[in-house]
Protein backbone atom coordinates (compact mmCIF):
# COMPACT_ATOMS: atom_id res chain seq x y z
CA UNK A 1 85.66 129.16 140.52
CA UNK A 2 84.21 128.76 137.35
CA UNK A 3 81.60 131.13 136.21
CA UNK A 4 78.15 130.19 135.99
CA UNK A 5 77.54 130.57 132.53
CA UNK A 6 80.81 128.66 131.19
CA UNK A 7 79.15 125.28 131.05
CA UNK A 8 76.33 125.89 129.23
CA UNK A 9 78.37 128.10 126.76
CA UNK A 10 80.69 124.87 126.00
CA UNK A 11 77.61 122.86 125.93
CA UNK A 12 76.41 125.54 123.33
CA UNK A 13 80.00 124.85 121.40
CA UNK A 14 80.31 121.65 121.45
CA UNK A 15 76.52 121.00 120.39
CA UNK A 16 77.82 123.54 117.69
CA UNK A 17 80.71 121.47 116.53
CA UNK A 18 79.27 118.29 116.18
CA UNK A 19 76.44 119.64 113.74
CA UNK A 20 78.85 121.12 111.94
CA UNK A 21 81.13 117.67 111.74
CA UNK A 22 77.96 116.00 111.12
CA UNK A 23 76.77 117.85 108.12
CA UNK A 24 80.65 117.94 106.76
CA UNK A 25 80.57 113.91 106.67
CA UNK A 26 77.14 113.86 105.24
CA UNK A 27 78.03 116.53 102.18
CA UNK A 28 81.33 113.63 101.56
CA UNK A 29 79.19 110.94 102.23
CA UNK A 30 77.31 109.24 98.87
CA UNK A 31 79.07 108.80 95.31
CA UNK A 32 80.40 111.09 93.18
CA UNK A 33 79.14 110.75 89.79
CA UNK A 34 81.58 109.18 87.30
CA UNK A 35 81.63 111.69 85.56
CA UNK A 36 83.66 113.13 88.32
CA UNK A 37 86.82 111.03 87.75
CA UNK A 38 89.49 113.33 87.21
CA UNK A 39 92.04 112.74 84.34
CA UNK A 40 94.87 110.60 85.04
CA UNK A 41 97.82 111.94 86.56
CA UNK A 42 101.19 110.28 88.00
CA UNK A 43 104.06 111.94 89.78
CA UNK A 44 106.19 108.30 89.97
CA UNK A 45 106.99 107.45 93.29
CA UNK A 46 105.36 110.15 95.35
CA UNK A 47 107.53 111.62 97.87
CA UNK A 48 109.89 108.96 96.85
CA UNK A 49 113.05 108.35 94.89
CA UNK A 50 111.98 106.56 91.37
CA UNK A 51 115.32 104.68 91.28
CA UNK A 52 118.26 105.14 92.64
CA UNK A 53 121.26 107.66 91.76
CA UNK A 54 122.88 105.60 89.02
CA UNK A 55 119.44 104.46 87.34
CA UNK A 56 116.94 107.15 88.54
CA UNK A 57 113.34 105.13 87.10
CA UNK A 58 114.48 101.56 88.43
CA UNK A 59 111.15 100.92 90.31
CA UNK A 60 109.34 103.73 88.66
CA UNK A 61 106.92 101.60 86.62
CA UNK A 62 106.06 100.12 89.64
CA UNK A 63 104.98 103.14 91.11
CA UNK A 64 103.52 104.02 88.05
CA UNK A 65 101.34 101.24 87.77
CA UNK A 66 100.40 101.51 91.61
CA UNK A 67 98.90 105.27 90.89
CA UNK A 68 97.23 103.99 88.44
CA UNK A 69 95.39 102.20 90.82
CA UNK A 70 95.31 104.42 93.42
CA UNK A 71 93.95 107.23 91.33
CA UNK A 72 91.25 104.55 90.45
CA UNK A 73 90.06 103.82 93.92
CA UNK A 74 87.91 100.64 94.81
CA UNK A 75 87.60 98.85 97.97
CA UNK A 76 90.14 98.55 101.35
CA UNK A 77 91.12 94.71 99.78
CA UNK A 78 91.84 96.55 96.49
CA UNK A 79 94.30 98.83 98.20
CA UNK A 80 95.84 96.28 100.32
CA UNK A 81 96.79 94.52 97.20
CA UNK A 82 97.40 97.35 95.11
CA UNK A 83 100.39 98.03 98.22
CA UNK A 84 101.41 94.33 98.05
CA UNK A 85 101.90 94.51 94.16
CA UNK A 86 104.14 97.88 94.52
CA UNK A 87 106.34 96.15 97.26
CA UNK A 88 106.97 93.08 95.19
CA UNK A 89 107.52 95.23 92.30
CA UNK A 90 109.71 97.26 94.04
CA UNK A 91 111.81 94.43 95.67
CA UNK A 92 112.00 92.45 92.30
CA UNK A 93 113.56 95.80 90.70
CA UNK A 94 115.77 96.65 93.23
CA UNK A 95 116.89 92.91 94.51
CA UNK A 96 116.46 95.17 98.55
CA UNK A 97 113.63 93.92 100.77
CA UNK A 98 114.49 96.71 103.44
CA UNK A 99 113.76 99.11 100.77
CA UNK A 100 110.75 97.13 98.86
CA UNK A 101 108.72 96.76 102.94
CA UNK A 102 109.59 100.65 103.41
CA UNK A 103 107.91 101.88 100.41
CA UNK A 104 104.96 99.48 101.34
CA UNK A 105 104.38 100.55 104.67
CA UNK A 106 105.08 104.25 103.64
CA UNK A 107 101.95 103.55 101.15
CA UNK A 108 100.42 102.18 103.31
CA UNK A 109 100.42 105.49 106.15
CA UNK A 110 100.56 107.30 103.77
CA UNK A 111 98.05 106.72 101.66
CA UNK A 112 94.89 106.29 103.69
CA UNK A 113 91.41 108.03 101.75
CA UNK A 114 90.97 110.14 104.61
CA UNK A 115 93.74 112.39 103.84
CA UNK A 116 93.82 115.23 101.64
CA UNK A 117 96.34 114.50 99.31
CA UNK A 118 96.85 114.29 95.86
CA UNK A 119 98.40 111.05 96.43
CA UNK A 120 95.47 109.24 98.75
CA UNK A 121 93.35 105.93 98.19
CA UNK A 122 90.85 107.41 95.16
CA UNK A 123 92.91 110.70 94.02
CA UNK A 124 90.89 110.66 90.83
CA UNK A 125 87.69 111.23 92.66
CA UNK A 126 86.49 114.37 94.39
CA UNK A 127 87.59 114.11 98.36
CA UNK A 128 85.51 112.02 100.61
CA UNK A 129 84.93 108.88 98.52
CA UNK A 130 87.07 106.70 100.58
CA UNK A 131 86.79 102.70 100.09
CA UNK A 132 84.39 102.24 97.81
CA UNK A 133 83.82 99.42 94.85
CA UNK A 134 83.68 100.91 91.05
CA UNK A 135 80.61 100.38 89.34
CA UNK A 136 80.48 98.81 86.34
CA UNK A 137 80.29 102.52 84.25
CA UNK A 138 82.82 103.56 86.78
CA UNK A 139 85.04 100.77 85.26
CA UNK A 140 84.73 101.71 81.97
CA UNK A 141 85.30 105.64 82.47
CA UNK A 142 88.66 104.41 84.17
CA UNK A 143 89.75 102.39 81.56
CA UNK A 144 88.97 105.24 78.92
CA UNK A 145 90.53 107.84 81.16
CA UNK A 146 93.58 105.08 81.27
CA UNK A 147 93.70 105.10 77.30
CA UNK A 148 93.38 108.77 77.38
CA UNK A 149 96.45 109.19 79.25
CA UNK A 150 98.40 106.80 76.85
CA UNK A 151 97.63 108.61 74.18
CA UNK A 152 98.79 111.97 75.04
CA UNK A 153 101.67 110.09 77.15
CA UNK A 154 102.81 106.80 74.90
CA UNK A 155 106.34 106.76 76.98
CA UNK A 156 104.92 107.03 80.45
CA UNK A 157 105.57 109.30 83.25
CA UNK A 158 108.87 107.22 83.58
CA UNK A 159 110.82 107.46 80.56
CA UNK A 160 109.30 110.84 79.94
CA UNK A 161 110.73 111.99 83.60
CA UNK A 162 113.85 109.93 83.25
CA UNK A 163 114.45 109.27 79.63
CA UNK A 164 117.11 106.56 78.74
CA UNK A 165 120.73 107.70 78.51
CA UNK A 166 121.38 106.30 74.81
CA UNK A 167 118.72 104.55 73.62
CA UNK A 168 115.78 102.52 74.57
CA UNK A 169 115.26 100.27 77.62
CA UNK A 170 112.39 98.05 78.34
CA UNK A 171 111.99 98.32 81.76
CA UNK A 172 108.50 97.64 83.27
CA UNK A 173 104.82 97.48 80.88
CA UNK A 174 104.46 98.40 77.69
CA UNK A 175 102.44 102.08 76.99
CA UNK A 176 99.60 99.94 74.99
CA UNK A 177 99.53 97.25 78.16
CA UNK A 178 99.57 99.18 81.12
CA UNK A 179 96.74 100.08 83.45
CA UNK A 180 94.22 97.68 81.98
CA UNK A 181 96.83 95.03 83.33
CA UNK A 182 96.88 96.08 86.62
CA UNK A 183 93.34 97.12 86.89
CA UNK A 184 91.42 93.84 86.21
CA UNK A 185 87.57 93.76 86.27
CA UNK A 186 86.80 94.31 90.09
């Protein structure tokens, strides 16, 4: 038997809820100023291995160059080939195609907007942006928030996470080159 005042109590609740989902998607929903881009950070292959045992940054510029982008943000077709770059990348480094598709599609899960995580679709931005095309000022504070980070980083997240064992190696973009390379006018 259920009590006479239990429907209109969930009624109450669930009327309840969905204002309160409603005005959570409306406070997320709109762009962020660009002013709110935050500054450009990289952890290499997030969640990941960077390389392998015997040369830990092997595909690291690729992942490097694939935050960049993510931390950028843009459109669902941006990220789609922002995912397709990384696995290519990946599978050129590394010579493996089993390993090169399992990074993608882990990027792909993985790295949807919608979740919270400092590793999503648009991490630069303030939560909630999702797929959305940069403006043209929005361009321009990436690429100066790009040079930023090369200045105070001029070896990368890479070789300044896994510096070479004797000497240099040129192993993926240049400090001066990357970023505005992979980030092309949208």
């Amino acid at each position: 038997m259920v009590p006479a005042w239990l429907p209109g109590a969930l009624s109450l609740v669930t009327r309840a809820s969905a204002l309160v989902l409603l005005l959570a998607a409306a406070s997320t929903a709109g762009e962020a100023p660009a002013t709110d881009l935050a500054d450009f950070t990289s952890d290499g292959c997030s969640l990941f291995p960077d390389g392998t045992l015997k040369d830990r940054d092997k595909w690291c510029s690729c992942c490097l160059l694939h935050d960049i982008d993510y931390w950028a943000g843009g459109t669902e077709e941006d990220r789609m080939r922002s995912d397709e770059r990384l696995r290519d990348c990946v599978r050129e480094r590394s010579g493996d195609t089993t390993l090169a598709e399992t990074m993608y599609l882990g990027a792909r899960a993985g790295g949807h907007p919608a979740f919270p995580t400092g590793y999503r679709w648009a991490y630069g931005w303030p939560f909630g942006r999702g797929y959305m095309p940069l403006t043209g000022e929005e361009q321009q504070l990436v690429k100066k928030r790009i040079g930023d980070y090369w200045k105070k980083h001029p070896d990368g997240y890479c070789r300044e996470k896994h510096p070479p064992a004797g000497g240099k190696t040129e192993r993926g973009p240049k400090p001066a080159t990357a970023g505005t390379a992979s980030h092309p006018p949208r």
